[in-house]
C-alpha atoms as a PDB file:
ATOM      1  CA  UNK A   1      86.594  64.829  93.921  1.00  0.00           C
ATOM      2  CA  UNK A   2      89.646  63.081  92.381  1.00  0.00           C
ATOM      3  CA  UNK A   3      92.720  65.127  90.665  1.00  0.00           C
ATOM      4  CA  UNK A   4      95.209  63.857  89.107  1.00  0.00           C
ATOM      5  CA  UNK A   5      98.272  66.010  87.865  1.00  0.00           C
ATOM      6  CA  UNK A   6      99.212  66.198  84.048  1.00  0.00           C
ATOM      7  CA  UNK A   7      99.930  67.723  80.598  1.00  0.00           C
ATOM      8  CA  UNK A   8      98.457  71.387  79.934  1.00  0.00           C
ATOM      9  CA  UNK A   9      98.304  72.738  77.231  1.00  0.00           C
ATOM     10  CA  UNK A  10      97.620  76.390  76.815  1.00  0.00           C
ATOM     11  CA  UNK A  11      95.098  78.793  74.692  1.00  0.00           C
ATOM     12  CA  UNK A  12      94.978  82.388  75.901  1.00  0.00           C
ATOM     13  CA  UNK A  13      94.774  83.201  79.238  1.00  0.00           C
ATOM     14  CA  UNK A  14      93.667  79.729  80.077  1.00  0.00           C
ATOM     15  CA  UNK A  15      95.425  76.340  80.267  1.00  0.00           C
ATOM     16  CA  UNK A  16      93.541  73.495  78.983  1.00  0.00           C
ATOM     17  CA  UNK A  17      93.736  70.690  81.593  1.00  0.00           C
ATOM     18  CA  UNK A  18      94.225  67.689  79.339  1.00  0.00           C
ATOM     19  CA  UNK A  19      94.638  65.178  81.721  1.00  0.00           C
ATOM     20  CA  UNK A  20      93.876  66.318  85.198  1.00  0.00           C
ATOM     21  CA  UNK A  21      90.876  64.902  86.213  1.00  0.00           C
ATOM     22  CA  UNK A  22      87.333  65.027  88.232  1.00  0.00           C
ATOM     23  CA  UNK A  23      85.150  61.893  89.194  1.00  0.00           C
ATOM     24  CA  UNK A  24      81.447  62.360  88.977  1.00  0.00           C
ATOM     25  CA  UNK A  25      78.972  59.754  89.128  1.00  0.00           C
ATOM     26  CA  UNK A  26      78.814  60.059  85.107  1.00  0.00           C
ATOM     27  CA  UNK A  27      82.119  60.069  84.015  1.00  0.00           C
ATOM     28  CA  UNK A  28      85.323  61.819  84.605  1.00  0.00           C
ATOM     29  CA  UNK A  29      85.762  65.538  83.301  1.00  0.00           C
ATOM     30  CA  UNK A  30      88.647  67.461  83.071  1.00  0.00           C
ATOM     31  CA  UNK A  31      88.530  71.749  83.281  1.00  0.00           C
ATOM     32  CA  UNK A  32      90.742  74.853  82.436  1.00  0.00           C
ATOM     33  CA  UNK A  33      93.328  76.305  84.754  1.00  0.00           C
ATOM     34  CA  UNK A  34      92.752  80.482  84.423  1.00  0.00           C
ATOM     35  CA  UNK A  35      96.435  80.938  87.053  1.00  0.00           C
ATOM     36  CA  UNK A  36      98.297  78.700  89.577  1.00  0.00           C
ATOM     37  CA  UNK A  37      95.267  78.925  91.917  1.00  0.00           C
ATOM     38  CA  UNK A  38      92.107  79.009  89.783  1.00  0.00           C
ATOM     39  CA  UNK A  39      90.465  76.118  88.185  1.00  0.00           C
ATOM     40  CA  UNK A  40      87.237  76.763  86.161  1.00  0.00           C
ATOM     41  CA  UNK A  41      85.497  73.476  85.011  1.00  0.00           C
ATOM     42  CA  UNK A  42      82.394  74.383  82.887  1.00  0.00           C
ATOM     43  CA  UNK A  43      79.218  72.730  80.791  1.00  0.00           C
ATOM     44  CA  UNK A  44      79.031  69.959  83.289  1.00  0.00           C
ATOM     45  CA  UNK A  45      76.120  68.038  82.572  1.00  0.00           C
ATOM     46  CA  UNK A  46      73.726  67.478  86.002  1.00  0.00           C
ATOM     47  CA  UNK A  47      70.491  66.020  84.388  1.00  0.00           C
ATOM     48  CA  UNK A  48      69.207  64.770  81.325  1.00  0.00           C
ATOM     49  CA  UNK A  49      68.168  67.082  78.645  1.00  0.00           C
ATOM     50  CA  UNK A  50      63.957  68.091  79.466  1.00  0.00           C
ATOM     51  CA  UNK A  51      63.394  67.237  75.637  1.00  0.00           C
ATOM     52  CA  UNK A  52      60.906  64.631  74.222  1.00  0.00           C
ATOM     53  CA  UNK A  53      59.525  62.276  76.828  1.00  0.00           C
ATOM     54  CA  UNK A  54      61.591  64.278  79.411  1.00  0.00           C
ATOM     55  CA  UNK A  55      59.690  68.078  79.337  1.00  0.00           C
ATOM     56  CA  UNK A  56      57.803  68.806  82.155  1.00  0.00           C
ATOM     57  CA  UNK A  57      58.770  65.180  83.777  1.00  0.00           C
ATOM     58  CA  UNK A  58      61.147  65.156  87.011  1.00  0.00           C
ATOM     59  CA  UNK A  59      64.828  65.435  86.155  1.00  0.00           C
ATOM     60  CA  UNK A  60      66.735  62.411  85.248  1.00  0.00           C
ATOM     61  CA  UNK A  61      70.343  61.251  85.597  1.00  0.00           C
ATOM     62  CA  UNK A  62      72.599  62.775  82.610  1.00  0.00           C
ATOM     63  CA  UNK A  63      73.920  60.114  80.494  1.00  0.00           C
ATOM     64  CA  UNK A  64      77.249  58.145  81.447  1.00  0.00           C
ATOM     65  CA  UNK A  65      79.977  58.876  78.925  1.00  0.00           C
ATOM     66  CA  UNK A  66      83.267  56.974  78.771  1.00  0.00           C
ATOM     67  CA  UNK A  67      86.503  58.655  78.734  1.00  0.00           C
ATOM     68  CA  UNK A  68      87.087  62.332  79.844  1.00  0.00           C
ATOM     69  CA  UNK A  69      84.913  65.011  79.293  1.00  0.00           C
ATOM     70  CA  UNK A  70      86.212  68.509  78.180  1.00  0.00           C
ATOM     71  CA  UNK A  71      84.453  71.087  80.073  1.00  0.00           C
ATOM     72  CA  UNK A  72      86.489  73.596  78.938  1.00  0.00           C
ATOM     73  CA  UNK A  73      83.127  75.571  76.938  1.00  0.00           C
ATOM     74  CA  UNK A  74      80.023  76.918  78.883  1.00  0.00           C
ATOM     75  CA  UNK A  75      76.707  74.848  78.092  1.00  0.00           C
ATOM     76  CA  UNK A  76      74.019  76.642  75.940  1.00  0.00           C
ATOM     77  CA  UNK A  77      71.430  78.724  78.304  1.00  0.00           C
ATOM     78  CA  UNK A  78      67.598  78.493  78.419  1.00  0.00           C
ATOM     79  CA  UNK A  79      65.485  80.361  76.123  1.00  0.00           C
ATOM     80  CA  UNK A  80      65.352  83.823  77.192  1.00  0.00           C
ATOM     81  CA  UNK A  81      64.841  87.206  75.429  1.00  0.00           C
ATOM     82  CA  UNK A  82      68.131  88.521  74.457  1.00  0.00           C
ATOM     83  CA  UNK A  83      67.126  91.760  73.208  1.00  0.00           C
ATOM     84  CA  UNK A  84      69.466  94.780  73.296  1.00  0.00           C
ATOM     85  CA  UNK A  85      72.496  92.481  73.139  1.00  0.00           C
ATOM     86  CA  UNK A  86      74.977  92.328  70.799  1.00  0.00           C
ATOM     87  CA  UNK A  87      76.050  89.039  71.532  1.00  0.00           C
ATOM     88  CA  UNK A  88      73.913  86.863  72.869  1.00  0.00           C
ATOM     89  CA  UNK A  89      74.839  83.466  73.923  1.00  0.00           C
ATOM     90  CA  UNK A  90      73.615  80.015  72.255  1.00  0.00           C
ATOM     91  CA  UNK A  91      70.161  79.103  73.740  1.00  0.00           C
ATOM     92  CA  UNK A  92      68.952  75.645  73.528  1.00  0.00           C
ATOM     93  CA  UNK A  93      66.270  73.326  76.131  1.00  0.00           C
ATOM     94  CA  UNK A  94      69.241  71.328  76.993  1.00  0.00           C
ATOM     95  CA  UNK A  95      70.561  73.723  78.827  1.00  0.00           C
ATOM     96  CA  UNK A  96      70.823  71.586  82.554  1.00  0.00           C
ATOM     97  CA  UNK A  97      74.826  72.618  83.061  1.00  0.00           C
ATOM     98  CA  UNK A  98      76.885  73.602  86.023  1.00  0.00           C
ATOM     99  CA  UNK A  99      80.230  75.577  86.201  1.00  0.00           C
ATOM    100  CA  UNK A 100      82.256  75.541  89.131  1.00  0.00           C
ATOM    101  CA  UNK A 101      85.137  77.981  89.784  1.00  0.00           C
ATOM    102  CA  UNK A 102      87.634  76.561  92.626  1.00  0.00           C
ATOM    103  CA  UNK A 103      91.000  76.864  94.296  1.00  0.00           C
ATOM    104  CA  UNK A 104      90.860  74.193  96.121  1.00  0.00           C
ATOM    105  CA  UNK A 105      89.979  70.866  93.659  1.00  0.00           C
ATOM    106  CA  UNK A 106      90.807  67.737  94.450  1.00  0.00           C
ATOM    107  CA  UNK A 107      91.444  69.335  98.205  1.00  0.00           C
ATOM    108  CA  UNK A 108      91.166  67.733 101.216  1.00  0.00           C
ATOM    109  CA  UNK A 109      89.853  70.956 103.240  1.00  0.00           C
ATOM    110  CA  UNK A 110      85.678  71.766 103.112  1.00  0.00           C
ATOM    111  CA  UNK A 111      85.346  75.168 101.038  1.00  0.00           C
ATOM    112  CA  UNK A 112      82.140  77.688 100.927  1.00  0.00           C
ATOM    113  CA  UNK A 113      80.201  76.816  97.866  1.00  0.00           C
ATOM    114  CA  UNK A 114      77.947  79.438  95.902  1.00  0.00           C
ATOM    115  CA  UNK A 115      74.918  78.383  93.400  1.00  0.00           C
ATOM    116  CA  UNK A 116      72.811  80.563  91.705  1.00  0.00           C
ATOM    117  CA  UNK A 117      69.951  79.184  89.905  1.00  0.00           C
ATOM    118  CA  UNK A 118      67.793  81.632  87.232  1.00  0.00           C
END
């Protein structure tokens, strides 16, 4: 992973990290800083959506995008029952996103990584 220092601007508790950024093999993103040591970059895309020709197929590469991303917003979640919430969040089939929390981006030093998958 690449970072590159820049600008900030801020919205709440977070700081929106407008031009810091993160190589992937589709494009550069860019996250949120929650304090001095936190970075949370979320709604990064990690296949294509499973709609159309795509459901029940292997996954696929997401699409390239030019530019920097803002993953500053989760992505929408697989269809689930929601019931006995009050606020349930927005459900959709493309719904293939990461989020990675991390003190150490753009580090040179190997950290202990966590996944869950539902």
């Amino acid at each position: 992973m690449l970072l590159a220092s820049g600008a900030t601007t801020t919205s709440g508790q977070e700081t929106l990290v407008d031009s810091d950024t993160v190589a992937t093999t589709s494009g550069e993103i860019s996250g949120v800083h929650l304090d001095d040591e936190l970075t949370v970059v979320k709604g990064i895309p990690f296949a294509a959506p499973p709609v159309g020709e795509l459901r029940w197929r292997p996954p696929q590469p997401p699409a390239k995008w030019d530019g920097v991303r803002k993953c500053d917003r989760f992505g929408d979640v697989a269809w689930q029952s929601m019931s006995g919430r009050t606020d349930p969040p927005a459900m959709n089939e493309d719904c293939l996103y990461l989020n990675v929390w991390s003190n150490n981006v753009g580090g040179k030093t190997k950290r202990p990584v966590m996944v869950w998958i539902h």
